[in-house]
PDB file of N, CA and C in Angstrom:
ATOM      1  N   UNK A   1     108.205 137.903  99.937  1.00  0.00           N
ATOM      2  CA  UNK A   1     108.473 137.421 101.277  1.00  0.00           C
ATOM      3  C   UNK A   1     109.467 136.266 101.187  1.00  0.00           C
ATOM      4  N   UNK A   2     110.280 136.262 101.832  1.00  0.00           N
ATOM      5  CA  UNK A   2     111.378 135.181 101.712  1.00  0.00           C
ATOM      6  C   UNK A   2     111.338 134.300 103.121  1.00  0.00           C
ATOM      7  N   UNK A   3     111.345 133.144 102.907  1.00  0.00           N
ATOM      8  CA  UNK A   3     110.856 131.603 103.864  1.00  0.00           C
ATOM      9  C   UNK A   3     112.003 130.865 103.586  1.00  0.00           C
ATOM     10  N   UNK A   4     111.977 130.445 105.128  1.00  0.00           N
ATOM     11  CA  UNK A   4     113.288 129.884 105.421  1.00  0.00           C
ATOM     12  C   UNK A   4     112.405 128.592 106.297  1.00  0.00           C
ATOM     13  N   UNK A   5     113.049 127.699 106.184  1.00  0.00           N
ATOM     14  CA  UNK A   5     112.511 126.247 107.019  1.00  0.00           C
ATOM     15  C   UNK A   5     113.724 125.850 107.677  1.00  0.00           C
ATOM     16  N   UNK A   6     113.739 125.127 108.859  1.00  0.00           N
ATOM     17  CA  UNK A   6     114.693 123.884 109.208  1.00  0.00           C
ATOM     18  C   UNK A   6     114.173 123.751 110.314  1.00  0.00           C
ATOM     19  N   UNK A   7     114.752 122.040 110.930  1.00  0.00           N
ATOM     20  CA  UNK A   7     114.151 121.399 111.811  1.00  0.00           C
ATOM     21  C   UNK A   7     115.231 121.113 112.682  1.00  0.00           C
ATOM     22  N   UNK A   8     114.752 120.851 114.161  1.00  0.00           N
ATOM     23  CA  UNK A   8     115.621 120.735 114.706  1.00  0.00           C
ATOM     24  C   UNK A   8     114.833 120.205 116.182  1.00  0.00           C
ATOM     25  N   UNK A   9     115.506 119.506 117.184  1.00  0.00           N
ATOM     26  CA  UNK A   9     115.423 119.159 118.301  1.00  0.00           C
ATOM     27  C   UNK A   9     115.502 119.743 119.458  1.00  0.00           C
ATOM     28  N   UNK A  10     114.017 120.149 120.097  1.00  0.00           N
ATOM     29  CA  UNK A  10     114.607 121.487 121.121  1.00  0.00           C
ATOM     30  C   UNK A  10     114.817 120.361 122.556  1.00  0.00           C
ATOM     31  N   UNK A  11     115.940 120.977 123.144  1.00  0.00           N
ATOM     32  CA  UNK A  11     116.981 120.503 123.822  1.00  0.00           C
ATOM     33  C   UNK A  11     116.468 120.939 125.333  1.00  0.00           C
ATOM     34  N   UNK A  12     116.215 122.307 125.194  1.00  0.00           N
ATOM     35  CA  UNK A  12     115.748 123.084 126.363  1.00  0.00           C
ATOM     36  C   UNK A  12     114.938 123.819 126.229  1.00  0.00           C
ATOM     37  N   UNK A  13     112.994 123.693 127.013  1.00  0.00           N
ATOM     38  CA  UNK A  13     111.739 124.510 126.281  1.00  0.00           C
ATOM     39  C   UNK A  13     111.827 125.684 126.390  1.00  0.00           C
ATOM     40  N   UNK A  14     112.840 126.068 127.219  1.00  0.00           N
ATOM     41  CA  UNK A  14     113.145 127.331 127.785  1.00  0.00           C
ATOM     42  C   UNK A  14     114.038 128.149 126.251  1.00  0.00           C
ATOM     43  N   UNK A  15     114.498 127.400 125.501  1.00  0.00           N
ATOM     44  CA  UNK A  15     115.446 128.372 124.931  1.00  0.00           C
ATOM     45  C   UNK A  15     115.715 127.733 123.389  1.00  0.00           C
ATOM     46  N   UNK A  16     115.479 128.148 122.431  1.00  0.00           N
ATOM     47  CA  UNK A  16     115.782 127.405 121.177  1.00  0.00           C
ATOM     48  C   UNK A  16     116.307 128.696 120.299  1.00  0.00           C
ATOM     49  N   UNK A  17     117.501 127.940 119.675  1.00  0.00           N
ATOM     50  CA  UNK A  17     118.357 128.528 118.907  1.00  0.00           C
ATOM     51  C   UNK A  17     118.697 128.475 118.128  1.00  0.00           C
ATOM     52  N   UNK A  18     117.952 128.858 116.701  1.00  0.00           N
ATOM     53  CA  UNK A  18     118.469 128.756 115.231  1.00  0.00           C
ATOM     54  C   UNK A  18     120.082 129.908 114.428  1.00  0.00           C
ATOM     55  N   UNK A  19     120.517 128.711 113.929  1.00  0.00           N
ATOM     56  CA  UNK A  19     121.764 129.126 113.403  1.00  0.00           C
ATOM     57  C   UNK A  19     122.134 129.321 111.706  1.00  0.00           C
ATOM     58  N   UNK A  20     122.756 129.690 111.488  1.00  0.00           N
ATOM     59  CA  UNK A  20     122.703 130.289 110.207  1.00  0.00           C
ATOM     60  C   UNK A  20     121.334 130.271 109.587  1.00  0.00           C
ATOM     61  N   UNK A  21     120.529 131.384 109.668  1.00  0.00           N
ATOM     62  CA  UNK A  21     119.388 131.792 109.434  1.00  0.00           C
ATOM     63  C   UNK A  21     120.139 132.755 108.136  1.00  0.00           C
ATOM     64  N   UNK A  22     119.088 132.841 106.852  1.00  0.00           N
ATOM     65  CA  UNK A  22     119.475 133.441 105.663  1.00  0.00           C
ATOM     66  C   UNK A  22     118.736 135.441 105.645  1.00  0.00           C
ATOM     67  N   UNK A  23     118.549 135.761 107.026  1.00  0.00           N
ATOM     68  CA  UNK A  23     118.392 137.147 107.369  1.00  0.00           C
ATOM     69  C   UNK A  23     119.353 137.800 108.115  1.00  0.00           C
ATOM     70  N   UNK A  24     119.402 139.061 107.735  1.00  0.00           N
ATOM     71  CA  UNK A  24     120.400 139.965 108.359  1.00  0.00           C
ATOM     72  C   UNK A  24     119.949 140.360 109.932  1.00  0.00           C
ATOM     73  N   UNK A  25     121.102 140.838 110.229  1.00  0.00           N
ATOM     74  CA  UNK A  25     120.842 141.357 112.100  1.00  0.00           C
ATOM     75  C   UNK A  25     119.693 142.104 111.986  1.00  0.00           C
ATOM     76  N   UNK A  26     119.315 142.321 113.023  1.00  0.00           N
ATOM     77  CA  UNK A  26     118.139 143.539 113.356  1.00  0.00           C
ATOM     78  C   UNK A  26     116.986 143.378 112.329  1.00  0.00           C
ATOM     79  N   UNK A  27     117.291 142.370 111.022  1.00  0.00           N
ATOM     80  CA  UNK A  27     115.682 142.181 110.371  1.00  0.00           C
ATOM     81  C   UNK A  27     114.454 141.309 111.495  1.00  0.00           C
ATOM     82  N   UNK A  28     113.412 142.110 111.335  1.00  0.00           N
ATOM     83  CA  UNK A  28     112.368 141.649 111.574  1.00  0.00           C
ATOM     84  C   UNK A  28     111.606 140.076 111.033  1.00  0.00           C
ATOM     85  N   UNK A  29     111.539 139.161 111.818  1.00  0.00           N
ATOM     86  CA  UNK A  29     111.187 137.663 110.927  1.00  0.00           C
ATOM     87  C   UNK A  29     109.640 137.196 111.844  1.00  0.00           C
ATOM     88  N   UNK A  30     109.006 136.515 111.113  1.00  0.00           N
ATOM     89  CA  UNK A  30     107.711 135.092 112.257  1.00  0.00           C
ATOM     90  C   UNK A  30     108.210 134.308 112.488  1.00  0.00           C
ATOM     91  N   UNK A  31     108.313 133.777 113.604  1.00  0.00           N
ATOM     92  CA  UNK A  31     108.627 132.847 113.368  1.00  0.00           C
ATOM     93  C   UNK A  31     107.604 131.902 114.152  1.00  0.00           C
ATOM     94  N   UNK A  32     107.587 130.867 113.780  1.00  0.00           N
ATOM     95  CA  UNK A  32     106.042 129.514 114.299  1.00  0.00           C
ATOM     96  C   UNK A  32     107.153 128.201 114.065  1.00  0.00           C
ATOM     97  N   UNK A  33     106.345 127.411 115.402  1.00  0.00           N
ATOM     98  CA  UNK A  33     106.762 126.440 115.683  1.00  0.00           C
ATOM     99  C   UNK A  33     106.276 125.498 115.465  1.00  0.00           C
ATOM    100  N   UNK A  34     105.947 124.490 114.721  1.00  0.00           N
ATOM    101  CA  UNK A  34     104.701 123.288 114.584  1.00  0.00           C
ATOM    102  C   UNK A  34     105.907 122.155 115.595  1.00  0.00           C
ATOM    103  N   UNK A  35     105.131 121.326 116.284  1.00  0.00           N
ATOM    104  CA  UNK A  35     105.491 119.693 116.866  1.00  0.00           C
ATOM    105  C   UNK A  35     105.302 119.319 115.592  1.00  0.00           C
ATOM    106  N   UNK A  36     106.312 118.128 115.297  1.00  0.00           N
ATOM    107  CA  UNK A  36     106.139 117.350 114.289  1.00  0.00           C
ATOM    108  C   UNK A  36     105.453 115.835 114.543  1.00  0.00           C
ATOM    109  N   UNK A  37     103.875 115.523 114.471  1.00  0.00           N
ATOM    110  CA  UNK A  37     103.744 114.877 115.121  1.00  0.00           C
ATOM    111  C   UNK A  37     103.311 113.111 114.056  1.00  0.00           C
ATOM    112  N   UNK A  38     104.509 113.662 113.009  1.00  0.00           N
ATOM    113  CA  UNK A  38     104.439 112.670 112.031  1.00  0.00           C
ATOM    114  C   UNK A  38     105.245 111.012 112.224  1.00  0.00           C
ATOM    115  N   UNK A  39     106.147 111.292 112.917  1.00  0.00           N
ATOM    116  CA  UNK A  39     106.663 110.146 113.681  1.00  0.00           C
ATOM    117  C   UNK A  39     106.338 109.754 115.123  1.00  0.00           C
ATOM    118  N   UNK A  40     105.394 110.433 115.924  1.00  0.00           N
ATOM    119  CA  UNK A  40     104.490 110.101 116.979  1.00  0.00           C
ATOM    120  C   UNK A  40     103.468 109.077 116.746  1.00  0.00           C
ATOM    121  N   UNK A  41     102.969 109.718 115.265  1.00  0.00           N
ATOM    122  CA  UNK A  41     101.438 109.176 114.895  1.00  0.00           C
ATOM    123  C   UNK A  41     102.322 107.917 114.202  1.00  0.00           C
ATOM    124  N   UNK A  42     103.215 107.855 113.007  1.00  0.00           N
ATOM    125  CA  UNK A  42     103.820 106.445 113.178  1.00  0.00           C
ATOM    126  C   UNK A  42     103.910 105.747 114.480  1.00  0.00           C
ATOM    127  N   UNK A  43     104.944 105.863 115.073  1.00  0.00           N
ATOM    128  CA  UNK A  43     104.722 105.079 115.907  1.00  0.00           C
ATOM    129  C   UNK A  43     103.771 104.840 116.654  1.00  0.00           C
ATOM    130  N   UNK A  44     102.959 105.148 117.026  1.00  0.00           N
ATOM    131  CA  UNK A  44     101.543 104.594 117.693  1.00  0.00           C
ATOM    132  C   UNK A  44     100.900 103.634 116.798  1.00  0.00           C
ATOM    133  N   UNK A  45     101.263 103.886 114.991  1.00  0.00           N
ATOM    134  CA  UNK A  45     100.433 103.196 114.184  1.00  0.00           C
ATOM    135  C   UNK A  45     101.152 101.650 114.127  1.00  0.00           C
ATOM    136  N   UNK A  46     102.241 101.618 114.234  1.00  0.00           N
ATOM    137  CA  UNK A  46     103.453 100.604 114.432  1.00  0.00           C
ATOM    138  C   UNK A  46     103.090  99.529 115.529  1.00  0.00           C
ATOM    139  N   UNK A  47     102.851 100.426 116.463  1.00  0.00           N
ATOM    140  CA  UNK A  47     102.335  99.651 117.680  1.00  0.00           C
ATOM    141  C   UNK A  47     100.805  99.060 117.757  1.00  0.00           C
ATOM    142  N   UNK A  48     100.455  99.449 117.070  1.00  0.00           N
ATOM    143  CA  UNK A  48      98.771  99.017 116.973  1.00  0.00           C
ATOM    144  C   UNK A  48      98.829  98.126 116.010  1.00  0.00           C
ATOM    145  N   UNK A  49      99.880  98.003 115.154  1.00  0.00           N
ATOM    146  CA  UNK A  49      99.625  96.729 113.570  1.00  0.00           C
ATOM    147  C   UNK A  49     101.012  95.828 114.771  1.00  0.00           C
ATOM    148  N   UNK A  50     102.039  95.827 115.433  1.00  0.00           N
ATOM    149  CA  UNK A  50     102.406  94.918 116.363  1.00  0.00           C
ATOM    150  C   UNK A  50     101.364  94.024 116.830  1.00  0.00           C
ATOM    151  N   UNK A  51     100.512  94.813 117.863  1.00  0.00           N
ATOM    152  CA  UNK A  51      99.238  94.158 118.438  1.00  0.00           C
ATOM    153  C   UNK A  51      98.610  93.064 117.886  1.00  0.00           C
ATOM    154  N   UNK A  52      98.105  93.870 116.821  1.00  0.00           N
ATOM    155  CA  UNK A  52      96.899  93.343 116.051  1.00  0.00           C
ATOM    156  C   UNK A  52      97.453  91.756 115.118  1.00  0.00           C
ATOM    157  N   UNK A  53      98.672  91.756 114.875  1.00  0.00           N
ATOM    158  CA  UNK A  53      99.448  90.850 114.159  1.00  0.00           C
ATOM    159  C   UNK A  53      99.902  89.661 115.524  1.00  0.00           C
ATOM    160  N   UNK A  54     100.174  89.959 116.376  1.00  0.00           N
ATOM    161  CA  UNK A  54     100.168  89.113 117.764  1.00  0.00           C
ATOM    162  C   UNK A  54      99.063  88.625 117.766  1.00  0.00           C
ATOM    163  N   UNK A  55      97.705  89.333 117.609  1.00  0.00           N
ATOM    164  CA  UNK A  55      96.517  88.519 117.790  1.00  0.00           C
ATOM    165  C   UNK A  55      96.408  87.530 116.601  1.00  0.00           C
ATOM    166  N   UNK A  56      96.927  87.354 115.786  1.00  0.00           N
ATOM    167  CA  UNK A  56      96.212  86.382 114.659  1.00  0.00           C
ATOM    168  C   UNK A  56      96.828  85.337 114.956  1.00  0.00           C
ATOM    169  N   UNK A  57      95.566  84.274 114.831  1.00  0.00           N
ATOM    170  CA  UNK A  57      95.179  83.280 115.302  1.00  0.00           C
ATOM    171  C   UNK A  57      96.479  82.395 114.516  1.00  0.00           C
ATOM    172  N   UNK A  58      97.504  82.615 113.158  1.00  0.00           N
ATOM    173  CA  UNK A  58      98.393  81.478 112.863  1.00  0.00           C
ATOM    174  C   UNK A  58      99.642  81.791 113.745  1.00  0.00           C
ATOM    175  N   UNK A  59      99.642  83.220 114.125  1.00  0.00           N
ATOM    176  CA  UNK A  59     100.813  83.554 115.490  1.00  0.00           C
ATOM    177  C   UNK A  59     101.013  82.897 116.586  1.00  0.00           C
ATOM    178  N   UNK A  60      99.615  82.485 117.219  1.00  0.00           N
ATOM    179  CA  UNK A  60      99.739  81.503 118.210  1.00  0.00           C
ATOM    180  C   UNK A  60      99.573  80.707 118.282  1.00  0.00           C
ATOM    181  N   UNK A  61      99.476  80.202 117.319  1.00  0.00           N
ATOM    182  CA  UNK A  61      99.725  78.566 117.200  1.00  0.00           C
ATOM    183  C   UNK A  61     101.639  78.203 116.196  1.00  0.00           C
ATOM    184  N   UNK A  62     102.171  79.468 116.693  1.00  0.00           N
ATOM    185  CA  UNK A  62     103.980  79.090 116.260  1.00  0.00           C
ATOM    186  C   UNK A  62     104.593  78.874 117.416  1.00  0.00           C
ATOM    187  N   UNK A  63     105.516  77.978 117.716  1.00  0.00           N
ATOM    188  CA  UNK A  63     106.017  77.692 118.913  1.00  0.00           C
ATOM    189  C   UNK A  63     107.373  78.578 119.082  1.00  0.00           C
ATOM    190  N   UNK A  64     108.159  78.641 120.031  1.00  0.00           N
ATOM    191  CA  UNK A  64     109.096  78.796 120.299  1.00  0.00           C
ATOM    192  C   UNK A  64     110.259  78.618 118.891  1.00  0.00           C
ATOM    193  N   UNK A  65     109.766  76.869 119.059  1.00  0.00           N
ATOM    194  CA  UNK A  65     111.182  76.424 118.347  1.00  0.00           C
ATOM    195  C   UNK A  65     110.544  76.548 116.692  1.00  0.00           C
ATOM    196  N   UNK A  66     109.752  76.471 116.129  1.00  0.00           N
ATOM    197  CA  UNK A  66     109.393  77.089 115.094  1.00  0.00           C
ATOM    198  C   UNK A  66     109.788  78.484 114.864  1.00  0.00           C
ATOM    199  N   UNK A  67     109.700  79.029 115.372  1.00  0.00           N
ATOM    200  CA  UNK A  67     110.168  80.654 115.219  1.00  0.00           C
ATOM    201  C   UNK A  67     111.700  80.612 115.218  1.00  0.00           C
ATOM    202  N   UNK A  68     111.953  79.957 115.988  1.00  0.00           N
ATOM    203  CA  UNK A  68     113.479  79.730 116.075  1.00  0.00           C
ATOM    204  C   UNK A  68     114.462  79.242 114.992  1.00  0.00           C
ATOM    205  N   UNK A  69     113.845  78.210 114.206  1.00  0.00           N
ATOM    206  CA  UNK A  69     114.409  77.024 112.961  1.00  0.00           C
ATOM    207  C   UNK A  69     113.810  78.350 111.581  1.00  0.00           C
ATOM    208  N   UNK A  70     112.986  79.189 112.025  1.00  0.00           N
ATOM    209  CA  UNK A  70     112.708  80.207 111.122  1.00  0.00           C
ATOM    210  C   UNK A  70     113.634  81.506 110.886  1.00  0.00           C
ATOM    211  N   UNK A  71     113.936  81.491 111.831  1.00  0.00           N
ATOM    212  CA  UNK A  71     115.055  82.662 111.909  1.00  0.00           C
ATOM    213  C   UNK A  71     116.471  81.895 111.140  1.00  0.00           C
ATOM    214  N   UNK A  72     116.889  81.134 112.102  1.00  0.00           N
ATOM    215  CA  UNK A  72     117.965  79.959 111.510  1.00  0.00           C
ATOM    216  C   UNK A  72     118.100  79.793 109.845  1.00  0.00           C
ATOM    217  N   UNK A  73     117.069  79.043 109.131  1.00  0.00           N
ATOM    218  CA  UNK A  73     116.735  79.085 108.097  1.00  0.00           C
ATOM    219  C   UNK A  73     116.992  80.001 107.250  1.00  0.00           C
ATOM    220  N   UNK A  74     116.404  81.303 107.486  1.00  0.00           N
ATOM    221  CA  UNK A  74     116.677  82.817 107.112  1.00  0.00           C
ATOM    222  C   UNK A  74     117.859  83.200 107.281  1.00  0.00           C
ATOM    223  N   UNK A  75     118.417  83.077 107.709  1.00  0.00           N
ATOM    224  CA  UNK A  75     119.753  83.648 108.289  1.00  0.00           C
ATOM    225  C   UNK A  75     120.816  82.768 107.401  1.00  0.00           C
ATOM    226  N   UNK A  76     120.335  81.198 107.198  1.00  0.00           N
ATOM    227  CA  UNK A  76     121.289  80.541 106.256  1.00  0.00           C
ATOM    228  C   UNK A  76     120.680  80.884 105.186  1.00  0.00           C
ATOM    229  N   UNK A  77     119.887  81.631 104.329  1.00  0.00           N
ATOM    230  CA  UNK A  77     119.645  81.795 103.080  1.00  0.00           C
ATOM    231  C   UNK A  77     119.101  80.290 102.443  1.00  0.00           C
ATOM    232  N   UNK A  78     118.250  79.644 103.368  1.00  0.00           N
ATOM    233  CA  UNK A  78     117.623  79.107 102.615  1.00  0.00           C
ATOM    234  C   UNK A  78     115.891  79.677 102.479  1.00  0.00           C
TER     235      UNK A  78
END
């Protein structure tokens, strides 16, 4: 059995169109669709360690201008 993969961005649910596929005309193929829901579930996980890092207690107690002279700092390579 010969398996072919590639990924791609469907544009319109109505209609998806793979291109240079490694089968001849009129062959018979399966084809299955998985959602890739590996950068969904990142990002949700991204957003939940955001959160959770906002809540700690040395976060809010940084001011403005602390964060600020921190960036600064960084940025001059010290």
């Amino acid at each position: 059995m010969k398996a072919f993969r590639t990924y791609l961005v469907v544009k319109d649910p109505k209609r998806v169109v793979l291109t240079n596929v490694p089968f001849s005309a009129g062959q018979r193929v399966e084809v299955l669709m998985v959602q890739d829901e590996s950068r969904d579930r990142l990002a949700e996980e991204l957003g939940s360690l955001m959160k959770e890092t906002q809540n700690l207690p040395q976060i809010k107690a940084l001011s403005e201008t602390e964060i600020r002279e921190e960036i600064q700092a960084y940025r001059a390579g010290r």
